[in-house]
PDB file of N, CA and C in Angstrom:
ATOM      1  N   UNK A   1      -7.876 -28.820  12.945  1.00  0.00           N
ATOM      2  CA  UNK A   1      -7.741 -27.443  13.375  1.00  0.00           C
ATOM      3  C   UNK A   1      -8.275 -27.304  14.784  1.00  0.00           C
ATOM      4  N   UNK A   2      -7.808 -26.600  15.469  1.00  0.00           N
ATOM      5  CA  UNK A   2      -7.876 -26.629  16.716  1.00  0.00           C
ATOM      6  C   UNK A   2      -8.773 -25.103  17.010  1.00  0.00           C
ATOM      7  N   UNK A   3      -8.035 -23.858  16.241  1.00  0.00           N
ATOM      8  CA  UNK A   3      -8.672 -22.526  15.824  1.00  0.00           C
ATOM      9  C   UNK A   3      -8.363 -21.803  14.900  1.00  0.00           C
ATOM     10  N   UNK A   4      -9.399 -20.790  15.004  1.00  0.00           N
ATOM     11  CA  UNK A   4      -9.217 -19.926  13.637  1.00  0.00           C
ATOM     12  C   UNK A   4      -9.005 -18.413  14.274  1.00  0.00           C
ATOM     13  N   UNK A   5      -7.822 -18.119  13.734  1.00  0.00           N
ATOM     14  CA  UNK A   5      -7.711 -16.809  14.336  1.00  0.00           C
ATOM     15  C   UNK A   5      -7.321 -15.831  13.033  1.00  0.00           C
ATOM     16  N   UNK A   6      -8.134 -14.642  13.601  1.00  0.00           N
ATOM     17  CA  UNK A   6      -8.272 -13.371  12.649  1.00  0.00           C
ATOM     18  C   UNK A   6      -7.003 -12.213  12.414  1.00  0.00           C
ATOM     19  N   UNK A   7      -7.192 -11.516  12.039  1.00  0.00           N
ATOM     20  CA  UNK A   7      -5.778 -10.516  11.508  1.00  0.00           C
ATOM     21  C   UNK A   7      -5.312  -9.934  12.986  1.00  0.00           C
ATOM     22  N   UNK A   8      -6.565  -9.659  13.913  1.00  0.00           N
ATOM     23  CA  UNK A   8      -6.129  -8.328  15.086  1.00  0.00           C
ATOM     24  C   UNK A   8      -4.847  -8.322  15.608  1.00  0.00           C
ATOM     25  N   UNK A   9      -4.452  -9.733  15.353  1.00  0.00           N
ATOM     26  CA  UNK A   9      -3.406 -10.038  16.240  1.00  0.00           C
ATOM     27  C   UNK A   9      -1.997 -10.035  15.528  1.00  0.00           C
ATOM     28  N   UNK A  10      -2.725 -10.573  14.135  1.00  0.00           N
ATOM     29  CA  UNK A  10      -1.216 -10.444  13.698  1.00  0.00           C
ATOM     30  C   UNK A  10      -0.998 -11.591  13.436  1.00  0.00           C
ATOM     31  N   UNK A  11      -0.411 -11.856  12.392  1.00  0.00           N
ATOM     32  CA  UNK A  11       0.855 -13.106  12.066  1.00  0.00           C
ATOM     33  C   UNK A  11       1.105 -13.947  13.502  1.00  0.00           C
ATOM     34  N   UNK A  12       2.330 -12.923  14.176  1.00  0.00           N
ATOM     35  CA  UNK A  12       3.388 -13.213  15.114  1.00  0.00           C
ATOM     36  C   UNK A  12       2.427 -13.697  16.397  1.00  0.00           C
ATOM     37  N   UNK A  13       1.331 -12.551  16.244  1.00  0.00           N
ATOM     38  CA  UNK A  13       0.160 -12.770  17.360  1.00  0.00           C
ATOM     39  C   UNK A  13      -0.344 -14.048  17.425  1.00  0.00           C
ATOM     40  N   UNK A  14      -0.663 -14.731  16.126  1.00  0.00           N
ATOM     41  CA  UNK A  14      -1.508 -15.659  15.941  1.00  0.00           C
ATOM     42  C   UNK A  14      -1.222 -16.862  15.965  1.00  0.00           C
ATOM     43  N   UNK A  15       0.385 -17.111  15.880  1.00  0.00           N
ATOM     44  CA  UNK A  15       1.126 -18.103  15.701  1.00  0.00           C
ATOM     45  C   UNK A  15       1.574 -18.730  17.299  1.00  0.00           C
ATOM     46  N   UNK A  16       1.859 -17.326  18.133  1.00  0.00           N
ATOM     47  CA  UNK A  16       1.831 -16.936  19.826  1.00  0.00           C
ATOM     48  C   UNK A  16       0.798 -17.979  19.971  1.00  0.00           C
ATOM     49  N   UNK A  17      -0.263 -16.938  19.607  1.00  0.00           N
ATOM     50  CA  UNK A  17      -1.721 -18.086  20.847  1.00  0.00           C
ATOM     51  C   UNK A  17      -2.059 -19.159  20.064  1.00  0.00           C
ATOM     52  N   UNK A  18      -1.767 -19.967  18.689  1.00  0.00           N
ATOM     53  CA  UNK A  18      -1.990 -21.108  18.666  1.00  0.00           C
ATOM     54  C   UNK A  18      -0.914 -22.320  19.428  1.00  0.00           C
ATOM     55  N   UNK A  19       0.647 -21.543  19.685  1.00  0.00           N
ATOM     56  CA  UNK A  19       1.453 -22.298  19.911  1.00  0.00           C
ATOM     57  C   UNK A  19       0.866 -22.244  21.776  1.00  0.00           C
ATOM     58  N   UNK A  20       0.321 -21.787  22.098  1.00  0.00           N
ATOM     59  CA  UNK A  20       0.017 -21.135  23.698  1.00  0.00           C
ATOM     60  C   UNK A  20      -1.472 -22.429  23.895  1.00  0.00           C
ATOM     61  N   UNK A  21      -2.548 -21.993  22.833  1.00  0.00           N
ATOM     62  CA  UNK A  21      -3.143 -23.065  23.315  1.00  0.00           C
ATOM     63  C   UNK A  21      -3.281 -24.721  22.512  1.00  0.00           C
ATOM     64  N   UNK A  22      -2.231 -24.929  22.319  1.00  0.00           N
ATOM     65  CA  UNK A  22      -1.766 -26.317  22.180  1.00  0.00           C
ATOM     66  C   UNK A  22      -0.628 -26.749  22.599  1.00  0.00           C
ATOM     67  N   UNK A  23      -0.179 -25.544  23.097  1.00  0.00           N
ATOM     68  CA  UNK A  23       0.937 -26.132  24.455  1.00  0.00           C
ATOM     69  C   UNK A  23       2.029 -26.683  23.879  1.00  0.00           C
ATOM     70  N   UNK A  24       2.869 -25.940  22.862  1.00  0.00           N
ATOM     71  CA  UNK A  24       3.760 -26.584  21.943  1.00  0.00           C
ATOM     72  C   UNK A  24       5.098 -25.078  22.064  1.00  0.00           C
ATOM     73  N   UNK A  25       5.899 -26.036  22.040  1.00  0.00           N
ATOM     74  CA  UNK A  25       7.355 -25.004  22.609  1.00  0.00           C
ATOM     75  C   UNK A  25       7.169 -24.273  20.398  1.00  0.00           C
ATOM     76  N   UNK A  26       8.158 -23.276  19.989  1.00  0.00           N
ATOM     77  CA  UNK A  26       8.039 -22.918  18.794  1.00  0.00           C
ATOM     78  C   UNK A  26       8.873 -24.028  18.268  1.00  0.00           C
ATOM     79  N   UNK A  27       9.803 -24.832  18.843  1.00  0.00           N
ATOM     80  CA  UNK A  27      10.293 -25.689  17.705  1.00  0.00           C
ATOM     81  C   UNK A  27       9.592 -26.654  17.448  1.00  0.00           C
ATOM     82  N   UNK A  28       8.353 -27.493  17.777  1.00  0.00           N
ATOM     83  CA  UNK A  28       7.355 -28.024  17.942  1.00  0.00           C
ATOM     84  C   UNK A  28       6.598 -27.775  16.991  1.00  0.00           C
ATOM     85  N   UNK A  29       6.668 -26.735  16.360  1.00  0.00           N
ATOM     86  CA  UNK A  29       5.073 -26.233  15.526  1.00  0.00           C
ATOM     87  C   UNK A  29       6.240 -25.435  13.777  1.00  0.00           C
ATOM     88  N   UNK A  30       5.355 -25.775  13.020  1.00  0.00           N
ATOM     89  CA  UNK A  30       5.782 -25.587  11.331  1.00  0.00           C
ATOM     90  C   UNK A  30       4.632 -24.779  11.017  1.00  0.00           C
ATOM     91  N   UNK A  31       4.977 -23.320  10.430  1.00  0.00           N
ATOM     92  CA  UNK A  31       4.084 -22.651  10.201  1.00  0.00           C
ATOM     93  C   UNK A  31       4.272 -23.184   8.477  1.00  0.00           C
ATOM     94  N   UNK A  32       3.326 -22.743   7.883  1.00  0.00           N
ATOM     95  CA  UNK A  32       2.808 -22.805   5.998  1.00  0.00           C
ATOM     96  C   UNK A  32       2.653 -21.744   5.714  1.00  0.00           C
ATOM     97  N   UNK A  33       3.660 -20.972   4.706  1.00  0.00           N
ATOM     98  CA  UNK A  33       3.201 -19.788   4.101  1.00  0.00           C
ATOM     99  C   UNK A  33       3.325 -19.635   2.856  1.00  0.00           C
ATOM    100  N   UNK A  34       3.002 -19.034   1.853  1.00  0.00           N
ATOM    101  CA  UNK A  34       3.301 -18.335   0.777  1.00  0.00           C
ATOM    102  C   UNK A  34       3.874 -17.047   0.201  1.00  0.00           C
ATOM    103  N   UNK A  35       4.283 -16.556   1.419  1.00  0.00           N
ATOM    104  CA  UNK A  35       4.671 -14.818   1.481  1.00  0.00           C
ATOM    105  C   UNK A  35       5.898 -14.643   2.300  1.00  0.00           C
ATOM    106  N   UNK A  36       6.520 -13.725   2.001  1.00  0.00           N
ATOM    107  CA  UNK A  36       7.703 -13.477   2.930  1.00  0.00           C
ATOM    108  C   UNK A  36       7.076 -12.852   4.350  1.00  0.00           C
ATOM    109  N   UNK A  37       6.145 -12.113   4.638  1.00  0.00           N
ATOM    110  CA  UNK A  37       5.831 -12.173   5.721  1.00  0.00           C
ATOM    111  C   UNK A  37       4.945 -13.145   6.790  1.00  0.00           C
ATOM    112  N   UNK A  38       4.897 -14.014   6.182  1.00  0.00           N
ATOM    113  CA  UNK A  38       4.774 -15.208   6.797  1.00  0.00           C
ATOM    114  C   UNK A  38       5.821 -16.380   7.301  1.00  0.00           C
ATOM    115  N   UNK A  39       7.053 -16.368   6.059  1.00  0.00           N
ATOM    116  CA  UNK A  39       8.022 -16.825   6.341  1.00  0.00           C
ATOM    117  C   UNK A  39       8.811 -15.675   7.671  1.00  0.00           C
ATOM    118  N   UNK A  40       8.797 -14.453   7.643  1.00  0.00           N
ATOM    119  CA  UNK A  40       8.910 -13.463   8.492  1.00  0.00           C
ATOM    120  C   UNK A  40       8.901 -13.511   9.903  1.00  0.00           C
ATOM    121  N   UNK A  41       7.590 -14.190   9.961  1.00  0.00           N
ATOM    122  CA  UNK A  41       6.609 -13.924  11.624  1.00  0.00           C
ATOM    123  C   UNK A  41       6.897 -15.078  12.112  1.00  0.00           C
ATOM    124  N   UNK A  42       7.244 -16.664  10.991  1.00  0.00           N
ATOM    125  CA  UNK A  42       7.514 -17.770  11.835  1.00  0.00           C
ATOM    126  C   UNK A  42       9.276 -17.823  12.383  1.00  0.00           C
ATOM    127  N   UNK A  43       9.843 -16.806  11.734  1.00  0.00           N
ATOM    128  CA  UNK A  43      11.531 -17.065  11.839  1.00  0.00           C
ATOM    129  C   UNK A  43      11.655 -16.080  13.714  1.00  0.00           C
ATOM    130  N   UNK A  44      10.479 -14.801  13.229  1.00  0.00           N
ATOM    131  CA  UNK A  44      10.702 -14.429  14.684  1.00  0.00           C
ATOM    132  C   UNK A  44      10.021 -15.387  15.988  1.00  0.00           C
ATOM    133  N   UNK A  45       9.093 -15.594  16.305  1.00  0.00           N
ATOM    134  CA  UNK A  45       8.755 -16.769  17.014  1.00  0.00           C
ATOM    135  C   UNK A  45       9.733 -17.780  17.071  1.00  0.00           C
ATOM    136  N   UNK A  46      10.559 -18.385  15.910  1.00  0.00           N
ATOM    137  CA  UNK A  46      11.307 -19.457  16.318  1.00  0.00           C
ATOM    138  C   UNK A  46      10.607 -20.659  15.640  1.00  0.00           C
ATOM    139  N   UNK A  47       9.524 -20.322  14.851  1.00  0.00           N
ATOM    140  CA  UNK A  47       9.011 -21.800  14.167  1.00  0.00           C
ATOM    141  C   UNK A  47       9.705 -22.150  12.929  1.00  0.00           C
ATOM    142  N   UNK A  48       9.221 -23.634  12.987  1.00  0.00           N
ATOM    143  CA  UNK A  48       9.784 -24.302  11.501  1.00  0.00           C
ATOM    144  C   UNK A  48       9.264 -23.158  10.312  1.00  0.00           C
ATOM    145  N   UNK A  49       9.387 -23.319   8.942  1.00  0.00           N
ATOM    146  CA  UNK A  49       8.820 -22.694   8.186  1.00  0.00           C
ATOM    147  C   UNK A  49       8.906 -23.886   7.082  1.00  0.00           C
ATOM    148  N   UNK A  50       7.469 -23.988   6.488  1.00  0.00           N
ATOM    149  CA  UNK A  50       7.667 -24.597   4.904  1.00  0.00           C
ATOM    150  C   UNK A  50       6.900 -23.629   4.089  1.00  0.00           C
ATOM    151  N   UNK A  51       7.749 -23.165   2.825  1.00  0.00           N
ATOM    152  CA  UNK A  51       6.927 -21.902   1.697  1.00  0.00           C
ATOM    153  C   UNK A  51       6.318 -22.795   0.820  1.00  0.00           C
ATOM    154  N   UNK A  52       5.407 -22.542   0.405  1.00  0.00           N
ATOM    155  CA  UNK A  52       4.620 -23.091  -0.662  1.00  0.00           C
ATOM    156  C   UNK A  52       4.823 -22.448  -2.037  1.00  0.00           C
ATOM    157  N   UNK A  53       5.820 -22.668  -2.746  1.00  0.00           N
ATOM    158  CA  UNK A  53       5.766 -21.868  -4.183  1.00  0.00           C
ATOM    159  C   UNK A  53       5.106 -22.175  -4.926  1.00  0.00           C
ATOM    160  N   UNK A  54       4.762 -20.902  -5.304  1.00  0.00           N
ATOM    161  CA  UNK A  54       3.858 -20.464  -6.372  1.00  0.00           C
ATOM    162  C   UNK A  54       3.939 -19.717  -7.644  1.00  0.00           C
ATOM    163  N   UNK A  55       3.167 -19.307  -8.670  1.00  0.00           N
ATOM    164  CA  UNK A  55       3.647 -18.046  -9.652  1.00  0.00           C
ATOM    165  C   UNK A  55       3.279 -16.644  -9.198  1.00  0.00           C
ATOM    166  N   UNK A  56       3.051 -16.885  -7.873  1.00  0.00           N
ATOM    167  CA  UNK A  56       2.655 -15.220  -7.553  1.00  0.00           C
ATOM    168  C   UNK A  56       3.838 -14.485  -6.810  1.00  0.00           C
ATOM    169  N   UNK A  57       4.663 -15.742  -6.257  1.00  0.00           N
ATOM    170  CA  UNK A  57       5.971 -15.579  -4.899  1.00  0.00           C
ATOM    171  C   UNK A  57       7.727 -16.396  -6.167  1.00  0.00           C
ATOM    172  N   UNK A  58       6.657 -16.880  -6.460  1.00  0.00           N
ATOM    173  CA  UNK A  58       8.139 -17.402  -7.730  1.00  0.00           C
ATOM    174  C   UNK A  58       9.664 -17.926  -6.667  1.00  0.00           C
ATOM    175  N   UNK A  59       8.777 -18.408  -5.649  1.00  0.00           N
ATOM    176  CA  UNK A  59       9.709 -18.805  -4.681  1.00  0.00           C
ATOM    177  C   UNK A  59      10.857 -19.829  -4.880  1.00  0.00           C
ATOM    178  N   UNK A  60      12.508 -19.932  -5.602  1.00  0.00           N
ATOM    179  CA  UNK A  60      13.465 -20.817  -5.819  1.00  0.00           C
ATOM    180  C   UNK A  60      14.167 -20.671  -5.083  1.00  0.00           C
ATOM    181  N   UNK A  61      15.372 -21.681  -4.314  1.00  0.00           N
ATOM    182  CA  UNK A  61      16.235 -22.170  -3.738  1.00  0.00           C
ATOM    183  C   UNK A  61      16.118 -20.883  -2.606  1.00  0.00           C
ATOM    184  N   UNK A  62      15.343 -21.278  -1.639  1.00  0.00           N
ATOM    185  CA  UNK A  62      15.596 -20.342  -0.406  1.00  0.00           C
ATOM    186  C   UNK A  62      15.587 -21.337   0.595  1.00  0.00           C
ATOM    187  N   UNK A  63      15.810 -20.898   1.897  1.00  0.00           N
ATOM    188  CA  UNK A  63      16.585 -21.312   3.115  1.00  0.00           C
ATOM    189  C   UNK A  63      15.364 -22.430   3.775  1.00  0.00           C
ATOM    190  N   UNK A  64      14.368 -22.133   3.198  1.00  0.00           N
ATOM    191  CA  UNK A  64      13.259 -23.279   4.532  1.00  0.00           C
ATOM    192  C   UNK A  64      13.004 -24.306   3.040  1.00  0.00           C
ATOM    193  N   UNK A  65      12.419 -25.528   3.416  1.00  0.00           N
ATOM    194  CA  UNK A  65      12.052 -26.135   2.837  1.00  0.00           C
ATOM    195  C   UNK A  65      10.788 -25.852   1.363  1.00  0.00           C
ATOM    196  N   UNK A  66      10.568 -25.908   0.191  1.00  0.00           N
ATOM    197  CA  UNK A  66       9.717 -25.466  -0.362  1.00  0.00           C
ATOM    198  C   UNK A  66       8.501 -26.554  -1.111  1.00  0.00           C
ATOM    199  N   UNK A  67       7.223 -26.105  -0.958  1.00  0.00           N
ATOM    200  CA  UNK A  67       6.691 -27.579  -1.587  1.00  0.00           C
ATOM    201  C   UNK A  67       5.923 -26.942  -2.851  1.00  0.00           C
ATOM    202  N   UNK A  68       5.194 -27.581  -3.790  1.00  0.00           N
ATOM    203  CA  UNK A  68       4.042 -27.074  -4.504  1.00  0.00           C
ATOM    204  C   UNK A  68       2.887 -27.809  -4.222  1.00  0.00           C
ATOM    205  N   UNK A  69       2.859 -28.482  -3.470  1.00  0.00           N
ATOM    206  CA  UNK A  69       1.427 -28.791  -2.702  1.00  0.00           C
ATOM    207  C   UNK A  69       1.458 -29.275  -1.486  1.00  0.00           C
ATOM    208  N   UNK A  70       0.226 -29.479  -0.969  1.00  0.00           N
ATOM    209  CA  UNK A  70       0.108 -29.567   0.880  1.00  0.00           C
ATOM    210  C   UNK A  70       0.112 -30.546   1.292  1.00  0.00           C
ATOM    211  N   UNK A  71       0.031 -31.667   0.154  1.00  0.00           N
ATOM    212  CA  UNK A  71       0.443 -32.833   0.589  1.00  0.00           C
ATOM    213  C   UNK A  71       1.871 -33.503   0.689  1.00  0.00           C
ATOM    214  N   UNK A  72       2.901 -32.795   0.403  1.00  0.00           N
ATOM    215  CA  UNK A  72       4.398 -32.759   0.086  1.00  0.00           C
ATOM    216  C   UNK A  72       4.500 -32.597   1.860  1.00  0.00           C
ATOM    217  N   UNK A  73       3.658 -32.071   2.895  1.00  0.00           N
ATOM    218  CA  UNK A  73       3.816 -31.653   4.503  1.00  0.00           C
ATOM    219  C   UNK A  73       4.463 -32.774   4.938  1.00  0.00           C
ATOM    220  N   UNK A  74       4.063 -33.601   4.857  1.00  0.00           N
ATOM    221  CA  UNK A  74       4.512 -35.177   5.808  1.00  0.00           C
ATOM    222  C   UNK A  74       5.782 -34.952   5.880  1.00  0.00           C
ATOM    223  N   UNK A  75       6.092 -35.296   4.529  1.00  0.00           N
ATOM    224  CA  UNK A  75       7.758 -35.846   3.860  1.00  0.00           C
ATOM    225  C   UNK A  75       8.272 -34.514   4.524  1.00  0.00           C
ATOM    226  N   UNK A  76       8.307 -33.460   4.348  1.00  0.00           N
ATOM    227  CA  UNK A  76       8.938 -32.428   5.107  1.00  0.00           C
ATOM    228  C   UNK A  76       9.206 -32.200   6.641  1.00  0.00           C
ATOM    229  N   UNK A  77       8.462 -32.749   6.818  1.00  0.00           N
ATOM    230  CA  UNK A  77       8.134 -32.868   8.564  1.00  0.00           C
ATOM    231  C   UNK A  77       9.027 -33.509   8.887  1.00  0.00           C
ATOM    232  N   UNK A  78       9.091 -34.885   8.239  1.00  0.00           N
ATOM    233  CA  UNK A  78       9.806 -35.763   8.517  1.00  0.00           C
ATOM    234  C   UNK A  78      11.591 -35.451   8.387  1.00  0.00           C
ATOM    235  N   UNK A  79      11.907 -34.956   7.487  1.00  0.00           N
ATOM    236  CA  UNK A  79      12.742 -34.074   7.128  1.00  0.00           C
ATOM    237  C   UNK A  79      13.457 -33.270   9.091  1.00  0.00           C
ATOM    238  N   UNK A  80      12.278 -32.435   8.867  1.00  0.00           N
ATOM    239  CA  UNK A  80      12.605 -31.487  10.344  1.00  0.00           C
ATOM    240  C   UNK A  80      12.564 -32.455  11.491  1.00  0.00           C
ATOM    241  N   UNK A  81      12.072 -33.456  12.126  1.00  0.00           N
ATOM    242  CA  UNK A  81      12.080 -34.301  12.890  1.00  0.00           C
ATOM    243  C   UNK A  81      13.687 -35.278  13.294  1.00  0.00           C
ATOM    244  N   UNK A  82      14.603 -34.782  11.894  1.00  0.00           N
ATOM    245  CA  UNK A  82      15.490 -35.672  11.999  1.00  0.00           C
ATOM    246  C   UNK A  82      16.858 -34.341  12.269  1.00  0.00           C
ATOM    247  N   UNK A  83      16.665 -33.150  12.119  1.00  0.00           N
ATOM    248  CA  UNK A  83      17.790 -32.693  12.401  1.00  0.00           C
ATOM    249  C   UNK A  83      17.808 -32.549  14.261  1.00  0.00           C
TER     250      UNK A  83
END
């Protein structure tokens, strides 16, 4: 982790200044969410998205990649690296 940033900013805000100070264009950077407004804030920015389903989001066959755990990231990455 590079930082930790708080609500003030926002999703869209927060995703901005991490992609700002690590110097990474948005196709460069894969946000992780569990919520549609997370999947939300990375589609406006322009980032990758992977959803993490769960029984709270009951997340099936939608458009970004989906994992049930955080270690499933790699293989996905790898995935986005090749289109």
């Amino acid at each position: 982790f590079k930082g930790i940033y708080g609500q003030e900013k926002g999703k869209v805000g927060n995703i901005k200044r991490a992609m700002g100070d690590s110097r990474v264009a948005p196709a460069e950077t894969v946000f992780v969410g569990d919520n549609d407004w997370d999947y939300e804030a990375a589609k406006e920015v322009g980032s990758h998205f992977i959803g993490v389903s769960n029984l709270w989001n009951m997340w099936q066959d939608k458009e970004f990649p989906l994992i049930a755990s955080l270690s499933e990231i790699p293989r996905i990455i790898k995935t986005l690296e090749q289109v």
